[in-house]
Protein backbone atom coordinates (compact mmCIF):
# COMPACT_ATOMS: atom_id res chain seq x y z
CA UNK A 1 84.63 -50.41 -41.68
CA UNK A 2 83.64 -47.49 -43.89
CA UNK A 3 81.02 -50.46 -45.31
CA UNK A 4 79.49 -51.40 -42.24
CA UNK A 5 78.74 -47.48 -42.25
CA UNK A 6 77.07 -47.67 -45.48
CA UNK A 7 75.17 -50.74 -44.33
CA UNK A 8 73.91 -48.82 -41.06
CA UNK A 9 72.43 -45.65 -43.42
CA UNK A 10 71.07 -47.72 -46.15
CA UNK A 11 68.90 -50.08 -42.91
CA UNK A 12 67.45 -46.07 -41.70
CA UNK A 13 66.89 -45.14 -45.18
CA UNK A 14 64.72 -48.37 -45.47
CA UNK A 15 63.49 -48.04 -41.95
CA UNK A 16 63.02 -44.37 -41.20
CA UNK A 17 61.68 -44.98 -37.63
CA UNK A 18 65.06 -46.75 -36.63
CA UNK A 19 66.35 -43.13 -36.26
CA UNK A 20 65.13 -43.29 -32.64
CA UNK A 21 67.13 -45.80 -31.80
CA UNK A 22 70.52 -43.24 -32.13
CA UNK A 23 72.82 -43.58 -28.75
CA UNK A 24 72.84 -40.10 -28.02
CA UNK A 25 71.79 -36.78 -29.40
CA UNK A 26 74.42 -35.96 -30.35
CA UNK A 27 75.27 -38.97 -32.13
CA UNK A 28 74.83 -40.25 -35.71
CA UNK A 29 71.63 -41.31 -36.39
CA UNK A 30 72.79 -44.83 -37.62
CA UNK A 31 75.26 -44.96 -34.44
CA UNK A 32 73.05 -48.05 -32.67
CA UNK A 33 74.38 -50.30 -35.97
CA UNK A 34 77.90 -48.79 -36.53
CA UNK A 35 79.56 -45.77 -34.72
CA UNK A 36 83.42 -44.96 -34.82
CA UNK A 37 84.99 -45.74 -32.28
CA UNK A 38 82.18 -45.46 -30.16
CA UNK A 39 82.14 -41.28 -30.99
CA UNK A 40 85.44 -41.37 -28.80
CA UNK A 41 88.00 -40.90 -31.92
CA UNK A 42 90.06 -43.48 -30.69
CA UNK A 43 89.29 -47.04 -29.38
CA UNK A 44 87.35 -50.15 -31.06
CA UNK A 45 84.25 -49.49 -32.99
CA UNK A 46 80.70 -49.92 -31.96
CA UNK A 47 77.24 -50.81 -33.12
CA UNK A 48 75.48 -53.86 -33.37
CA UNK A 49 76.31 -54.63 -36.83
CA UNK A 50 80.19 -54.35 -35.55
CA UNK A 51 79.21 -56.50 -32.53
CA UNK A 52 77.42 -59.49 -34.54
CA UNK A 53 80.57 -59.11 -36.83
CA UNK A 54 83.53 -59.29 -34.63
CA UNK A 55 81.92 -62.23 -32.52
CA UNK A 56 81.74 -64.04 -35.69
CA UNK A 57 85.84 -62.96 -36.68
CA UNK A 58 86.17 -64.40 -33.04
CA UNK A 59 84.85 -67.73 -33.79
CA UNK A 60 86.29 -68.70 -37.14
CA UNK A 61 88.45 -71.22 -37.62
CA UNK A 62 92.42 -70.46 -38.09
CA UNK A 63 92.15 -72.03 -41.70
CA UNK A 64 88.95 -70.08 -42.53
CA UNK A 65 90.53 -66.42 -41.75
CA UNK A 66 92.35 -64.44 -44.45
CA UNK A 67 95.04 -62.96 -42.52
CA UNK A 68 96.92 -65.44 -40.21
CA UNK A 69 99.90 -64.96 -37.90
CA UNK A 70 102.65 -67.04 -39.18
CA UNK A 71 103.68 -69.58 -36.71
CA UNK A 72 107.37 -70.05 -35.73
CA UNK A 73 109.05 -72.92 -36.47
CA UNK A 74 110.09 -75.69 -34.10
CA UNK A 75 113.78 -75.83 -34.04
CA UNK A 76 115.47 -78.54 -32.43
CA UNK A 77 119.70 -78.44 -33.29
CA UNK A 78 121.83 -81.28 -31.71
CA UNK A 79 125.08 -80.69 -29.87
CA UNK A 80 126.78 -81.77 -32.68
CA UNK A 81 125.90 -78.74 -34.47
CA UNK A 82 126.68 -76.49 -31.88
CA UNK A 83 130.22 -78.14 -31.52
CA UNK A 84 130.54 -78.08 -35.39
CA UNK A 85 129.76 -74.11 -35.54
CA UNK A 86 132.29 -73.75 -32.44
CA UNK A 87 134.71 -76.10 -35.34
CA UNK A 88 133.87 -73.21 -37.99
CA UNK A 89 134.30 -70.20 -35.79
CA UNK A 90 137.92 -71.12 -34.98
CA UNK A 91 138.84 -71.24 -38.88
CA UNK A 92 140.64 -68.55 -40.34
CA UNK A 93 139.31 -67.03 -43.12
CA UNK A 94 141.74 -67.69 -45.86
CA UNK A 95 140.80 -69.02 -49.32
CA UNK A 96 141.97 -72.62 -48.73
CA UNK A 97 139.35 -72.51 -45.97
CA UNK A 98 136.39 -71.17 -48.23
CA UNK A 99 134.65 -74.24 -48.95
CA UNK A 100 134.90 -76.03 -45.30
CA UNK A 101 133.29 -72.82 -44.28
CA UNK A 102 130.60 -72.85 -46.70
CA UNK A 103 130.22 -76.63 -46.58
CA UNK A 104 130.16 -75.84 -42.53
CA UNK A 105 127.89 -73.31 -42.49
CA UNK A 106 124.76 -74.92 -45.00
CA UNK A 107 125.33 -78.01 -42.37
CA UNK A 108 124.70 -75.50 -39.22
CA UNK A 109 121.49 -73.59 -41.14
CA UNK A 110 119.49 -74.59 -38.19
CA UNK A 111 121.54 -72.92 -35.70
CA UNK A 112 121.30 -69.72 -37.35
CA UNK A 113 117.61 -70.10 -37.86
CA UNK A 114 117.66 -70.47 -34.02
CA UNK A 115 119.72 -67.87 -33.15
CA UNK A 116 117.32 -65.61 -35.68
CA UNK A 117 114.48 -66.24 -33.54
CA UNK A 118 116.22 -65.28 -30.64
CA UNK A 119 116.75 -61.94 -32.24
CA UNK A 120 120.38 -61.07 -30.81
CA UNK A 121 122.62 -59.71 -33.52
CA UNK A 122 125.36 -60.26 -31.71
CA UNK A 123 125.18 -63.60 -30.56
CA UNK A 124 124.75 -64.72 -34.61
CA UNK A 125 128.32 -62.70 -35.24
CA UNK A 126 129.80 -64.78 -32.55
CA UNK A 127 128.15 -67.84 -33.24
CA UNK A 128 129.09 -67.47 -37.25
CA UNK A 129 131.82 -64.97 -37.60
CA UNK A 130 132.86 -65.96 -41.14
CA UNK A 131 128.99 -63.84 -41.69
CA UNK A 132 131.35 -60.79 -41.92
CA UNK A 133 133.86 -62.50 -44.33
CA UNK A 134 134.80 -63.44 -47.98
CA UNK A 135 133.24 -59.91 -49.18
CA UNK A 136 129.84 -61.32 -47.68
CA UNK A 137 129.66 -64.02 -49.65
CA UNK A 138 128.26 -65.91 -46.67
CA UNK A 139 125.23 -64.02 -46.01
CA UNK A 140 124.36 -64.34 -50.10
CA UNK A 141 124.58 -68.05 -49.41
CA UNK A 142 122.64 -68.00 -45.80
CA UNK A 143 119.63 -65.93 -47.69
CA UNK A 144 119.41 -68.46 -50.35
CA UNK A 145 119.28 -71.25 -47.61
CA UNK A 146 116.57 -69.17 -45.09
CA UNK A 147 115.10 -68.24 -48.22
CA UNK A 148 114.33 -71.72 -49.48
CA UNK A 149 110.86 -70.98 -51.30
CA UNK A 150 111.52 -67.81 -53.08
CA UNK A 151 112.16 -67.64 -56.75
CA UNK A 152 114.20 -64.71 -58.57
CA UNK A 153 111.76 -62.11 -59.00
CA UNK A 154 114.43 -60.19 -61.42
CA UNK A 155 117.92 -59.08 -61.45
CA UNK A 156 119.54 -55.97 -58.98
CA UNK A 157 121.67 -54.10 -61.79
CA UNK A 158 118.66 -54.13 -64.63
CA UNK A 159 116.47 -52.64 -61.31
CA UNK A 160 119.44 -49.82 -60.30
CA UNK A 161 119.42 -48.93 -63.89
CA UNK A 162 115.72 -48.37 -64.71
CA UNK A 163 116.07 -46.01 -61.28
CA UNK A 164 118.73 -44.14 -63.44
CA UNK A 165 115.96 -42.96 -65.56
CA UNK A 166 113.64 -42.41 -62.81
CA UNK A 167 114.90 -39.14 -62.14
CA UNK A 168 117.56 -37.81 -64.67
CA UNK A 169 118.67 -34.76 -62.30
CA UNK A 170 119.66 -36.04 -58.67
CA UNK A 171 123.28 -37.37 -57.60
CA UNK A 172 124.99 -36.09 -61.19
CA UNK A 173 127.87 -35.74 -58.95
CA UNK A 174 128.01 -39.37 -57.96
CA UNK A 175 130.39 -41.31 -60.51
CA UNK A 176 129.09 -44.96 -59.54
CA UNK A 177 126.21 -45.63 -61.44
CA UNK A 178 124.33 -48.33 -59.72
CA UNK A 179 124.31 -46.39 -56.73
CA UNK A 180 122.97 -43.31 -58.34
CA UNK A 181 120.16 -45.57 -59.56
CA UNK A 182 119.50 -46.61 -55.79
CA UNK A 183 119.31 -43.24 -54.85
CA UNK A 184 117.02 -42.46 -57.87
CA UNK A 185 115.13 -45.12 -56.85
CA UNK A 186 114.92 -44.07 -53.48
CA UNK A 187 113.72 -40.31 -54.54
CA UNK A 188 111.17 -41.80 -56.23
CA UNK A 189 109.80 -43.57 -53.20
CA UNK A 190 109.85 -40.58 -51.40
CA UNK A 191 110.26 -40.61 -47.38
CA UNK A 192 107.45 -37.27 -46.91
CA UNK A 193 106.90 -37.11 -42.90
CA UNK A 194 109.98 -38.92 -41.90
CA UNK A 195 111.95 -37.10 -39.08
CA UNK A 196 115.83 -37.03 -40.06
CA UNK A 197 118.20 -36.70 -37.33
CA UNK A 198 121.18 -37.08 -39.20
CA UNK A 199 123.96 -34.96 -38.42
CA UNK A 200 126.84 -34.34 -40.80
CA UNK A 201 129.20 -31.35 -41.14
CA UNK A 202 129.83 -29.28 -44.07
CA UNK A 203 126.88 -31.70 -46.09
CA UNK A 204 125.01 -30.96 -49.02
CA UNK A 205 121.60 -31.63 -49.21
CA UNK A 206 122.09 -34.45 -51.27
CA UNK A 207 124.69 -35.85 -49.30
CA UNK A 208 122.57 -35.58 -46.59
CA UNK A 209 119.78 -37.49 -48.36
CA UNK A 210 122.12 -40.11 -49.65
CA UNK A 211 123.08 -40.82 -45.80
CA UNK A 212 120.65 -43.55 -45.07
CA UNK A 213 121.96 -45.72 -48.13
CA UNK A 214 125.57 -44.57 -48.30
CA UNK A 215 127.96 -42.28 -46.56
CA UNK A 216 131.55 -41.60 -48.16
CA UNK A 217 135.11 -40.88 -45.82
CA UNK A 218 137.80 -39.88 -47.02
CA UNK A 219 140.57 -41.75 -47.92
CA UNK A 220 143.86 -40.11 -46.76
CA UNK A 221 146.77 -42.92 -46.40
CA UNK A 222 147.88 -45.60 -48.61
CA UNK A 223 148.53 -47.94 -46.26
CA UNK A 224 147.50 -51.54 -46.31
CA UNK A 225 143.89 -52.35 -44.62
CA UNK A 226 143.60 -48.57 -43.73
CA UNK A 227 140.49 -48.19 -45.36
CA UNK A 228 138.94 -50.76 -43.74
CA UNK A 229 139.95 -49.81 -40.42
CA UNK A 230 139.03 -45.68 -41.10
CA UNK A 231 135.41 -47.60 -41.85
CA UNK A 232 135.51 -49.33 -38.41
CA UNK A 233 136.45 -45.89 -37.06
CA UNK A 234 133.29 -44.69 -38.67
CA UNK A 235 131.16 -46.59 -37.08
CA UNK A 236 132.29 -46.33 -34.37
CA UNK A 237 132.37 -42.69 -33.78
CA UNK A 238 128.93 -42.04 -34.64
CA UNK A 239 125.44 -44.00 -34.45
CA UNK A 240 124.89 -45.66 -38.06
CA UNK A 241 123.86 -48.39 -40.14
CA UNK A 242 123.16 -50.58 -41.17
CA UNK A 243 124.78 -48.77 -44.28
CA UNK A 244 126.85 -48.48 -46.66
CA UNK A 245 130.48 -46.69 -45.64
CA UNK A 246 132.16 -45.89 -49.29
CA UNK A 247 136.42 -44.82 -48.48
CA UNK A 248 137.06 -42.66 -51.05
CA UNK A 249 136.64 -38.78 -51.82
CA UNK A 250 132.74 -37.50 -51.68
CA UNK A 251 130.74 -38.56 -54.55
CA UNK A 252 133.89 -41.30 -55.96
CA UNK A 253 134.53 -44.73 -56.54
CA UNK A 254 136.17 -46.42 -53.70
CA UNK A 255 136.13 -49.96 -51.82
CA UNK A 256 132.37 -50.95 -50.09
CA UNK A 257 131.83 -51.68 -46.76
CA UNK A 258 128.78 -52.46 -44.96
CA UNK A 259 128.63 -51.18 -41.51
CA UNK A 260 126.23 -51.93 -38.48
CA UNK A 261 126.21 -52.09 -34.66
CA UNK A 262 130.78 -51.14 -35.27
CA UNK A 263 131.07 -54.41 -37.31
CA UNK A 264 132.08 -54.24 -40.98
CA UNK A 265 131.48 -56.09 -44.33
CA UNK A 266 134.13 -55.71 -46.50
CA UNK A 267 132.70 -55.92 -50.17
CA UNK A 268 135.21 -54.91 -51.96
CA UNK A 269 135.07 -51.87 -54.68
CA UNK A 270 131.96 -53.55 -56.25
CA UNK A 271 128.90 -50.84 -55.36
CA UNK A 272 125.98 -54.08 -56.66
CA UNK A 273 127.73 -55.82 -54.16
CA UNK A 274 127.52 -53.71 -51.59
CA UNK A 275 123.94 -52.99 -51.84
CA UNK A 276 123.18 -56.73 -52.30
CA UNK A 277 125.10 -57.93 -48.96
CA UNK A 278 123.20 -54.44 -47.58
CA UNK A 279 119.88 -55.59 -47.83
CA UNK A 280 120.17 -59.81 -47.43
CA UNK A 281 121.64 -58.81 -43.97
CA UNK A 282 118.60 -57.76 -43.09
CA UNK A 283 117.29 -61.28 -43.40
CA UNK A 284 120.07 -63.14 -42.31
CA UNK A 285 121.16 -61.13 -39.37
CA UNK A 286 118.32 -60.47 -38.63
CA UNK A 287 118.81 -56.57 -38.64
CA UNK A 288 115.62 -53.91 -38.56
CA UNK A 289 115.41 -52.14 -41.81
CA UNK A 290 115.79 -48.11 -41.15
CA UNK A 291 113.10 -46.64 -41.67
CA UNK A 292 114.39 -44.56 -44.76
CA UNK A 293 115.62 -48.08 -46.11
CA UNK A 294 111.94 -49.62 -45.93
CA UNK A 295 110.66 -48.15 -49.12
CA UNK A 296 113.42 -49.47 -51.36
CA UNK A 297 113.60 -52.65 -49.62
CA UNK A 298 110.42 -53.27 -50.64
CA UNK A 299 111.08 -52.54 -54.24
CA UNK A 300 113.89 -55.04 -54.23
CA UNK A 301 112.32 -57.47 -52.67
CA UNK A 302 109.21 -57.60 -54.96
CA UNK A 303 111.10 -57.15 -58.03
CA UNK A 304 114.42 -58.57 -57.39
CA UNK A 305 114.74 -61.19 -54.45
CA UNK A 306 111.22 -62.04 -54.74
CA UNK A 307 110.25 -62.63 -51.31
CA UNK A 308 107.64 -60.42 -51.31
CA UNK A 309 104.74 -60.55 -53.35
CA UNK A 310 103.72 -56.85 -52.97
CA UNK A 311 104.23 -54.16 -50.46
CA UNK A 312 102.01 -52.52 -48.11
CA UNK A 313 103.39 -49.18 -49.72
CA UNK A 314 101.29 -47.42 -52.20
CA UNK A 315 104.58 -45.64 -53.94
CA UNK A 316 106.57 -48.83 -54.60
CA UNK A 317 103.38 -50.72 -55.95
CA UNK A 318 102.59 -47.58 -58.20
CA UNK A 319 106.51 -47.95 -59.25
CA UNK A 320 106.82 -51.75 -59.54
CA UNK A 321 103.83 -50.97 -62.19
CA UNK A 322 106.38 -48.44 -63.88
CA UNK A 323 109.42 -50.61 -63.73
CA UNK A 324 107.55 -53.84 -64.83
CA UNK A 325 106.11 -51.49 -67.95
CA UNK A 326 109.72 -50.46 -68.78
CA UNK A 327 110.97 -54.04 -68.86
CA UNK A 328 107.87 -55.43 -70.83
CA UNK A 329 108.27 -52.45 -73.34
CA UNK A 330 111.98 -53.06 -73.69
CA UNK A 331 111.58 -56.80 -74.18
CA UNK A 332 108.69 -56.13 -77.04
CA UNK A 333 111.43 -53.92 -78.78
């Protein structure tokens, strides 16, 4: 809009009489061709040159405009495949079930992409349970299969450790070194403006910071599957995720599990893992990103998943410039 402004000055400047034809007295003296929101601060602009311009916008054809809404897909899935997910729910999750499961669930791709659209969480984790098993091996498989026409943009370890060197000062106290270089990464990106209302007890700063990504609890019994369950306790108790729960003493190694609306991922004591099942669920879940997430999902999926050709974001752009740099530098030496 700032160039229909320009427009409006440069027709006075050629037509110095024009200036009689201002709205008000107070108002610019180019305000009959272009004003700002009609000298109201808020509300659509006005002026004849935004007038002639947004009845044309009105008129063009869908094909002819540069940005389009996407339009949904028809979806049309058969009994069949309704009785056939009902089949796979029932399955236990045990390794001699794996590939039934797998098989199952690329068969019954439309019914998720159904469900998706209906945008209920919870009705997908019914519908395909197994989502939440085999160390999410499931939802790497789904996103491949909703994901049909993306190519691999890169790799996620190479991208967590470039963010190592990002900033060589933050999280010295965390000992797994992929997710250091996600919260590098996320540093980087900055979150300036964002209210934080999370609430942790005796927290450091950094911990504090970390929480959006990654929250550790301590591990305190040996027993079989307690972890898991003190992570189901976790979210439970308190309002998080989706996120990363770590079991293990703050700032160590430990098993993964991804937690959201008090269901769990187990992923195992693999932290790439973790922060790959993190961010697909997003897409196959169909999950909102946090908003302190948004910034490094975009760097992933630019230079990682690939299905995004750029963000809207003017710090991951400025460091998908620096990481892309880094890796053509390294490869010329």
């Amino acid at each position: 809009f700032g160039n229909y402004q320009e427009v409006a000055i440069q027709i006075l400047e050629e037509f110095p009489h024009l200036e009689k034809t201002r709205i008000s007295e107070k108002a610019p003296k180019e305000s009959y061709f272009f004003w700002h929101n009609g000298g109201l601060g808020k509300g659509p602009h006005t002026g004849l040159i935004e007038t002639r311009v947004s009845n044309i916008r009105k008129d063009l054809l869908p094909e002819d405009r540069l940005f389009r809404r996407t339009k949904k897909d028809i979806i049309i899935v058969e009994d069949e495949c309704v009785r056939h997910a009902a089949h796979l729910a029932a399955l236990i999750p045990t390794a001699a079930n794996a590939r039934q499961i797998a098989e199952g669930m690329a068969q019954t791709n439309d019914l998720l992409k159904l469900l998706l659209q209906k945008n209920n969480i919870q009705d997908i984790i019914e519908t395909f349970p197994h989502l939440l098993s085999y160390e999410g091996e499931m939802i790497i498989q789904a996103f491949d299969r909703i994901q049909a026409n993306i190519y691999v943009a890169g790799d996620l370890k190479t991208l967590l450790r470039v963010g190592l060197l990002f900033d060589t000062t933050s999280w010295n106290m965390v000992e797994d070194d992929f997710v250091r270089g996600a919260l590098r990464l996320m540093k980087k990106l900055s979150n300036k403006g964002i209210k934080r209302t999370i609430i942790m007890e005796n927290a450091s700063m950094e911990e504090i910071t970390a929480a959006p990504l990654i929250r550790w609890t301590k591990y305190t019994q040996t027993d079989i599957g307690f972890d898991e369950k003190l992570a189901v306790k976790q979210s439970s108790a308190t309002v998080v995720g989706p996120l990363i729960i770590c079991v293990a003493d703050r700032y160590k190694q430990g098993n993964m599990y991804v937690v959201f609306n008090q269901n769990v991922i187990p992923c195992g004591d693999s932290s790439t893992r973790a922060i790959e099942i993190l961010f697909k669920s997003f897409a196959v879940l169909g999950l909102k990103v946090p908003m302190l997430l948004r910034k490094l999902n975009d760097m992933i999926s630019v230079n990682v998943w690939g299905t995004k050709h750029y963000s809207k974001c003017k710090s991951v752009t400025e460091l998908t410039l620096r990481y892309k740099e880094f890796l053509n530098n390294s490869t010329v030496e």
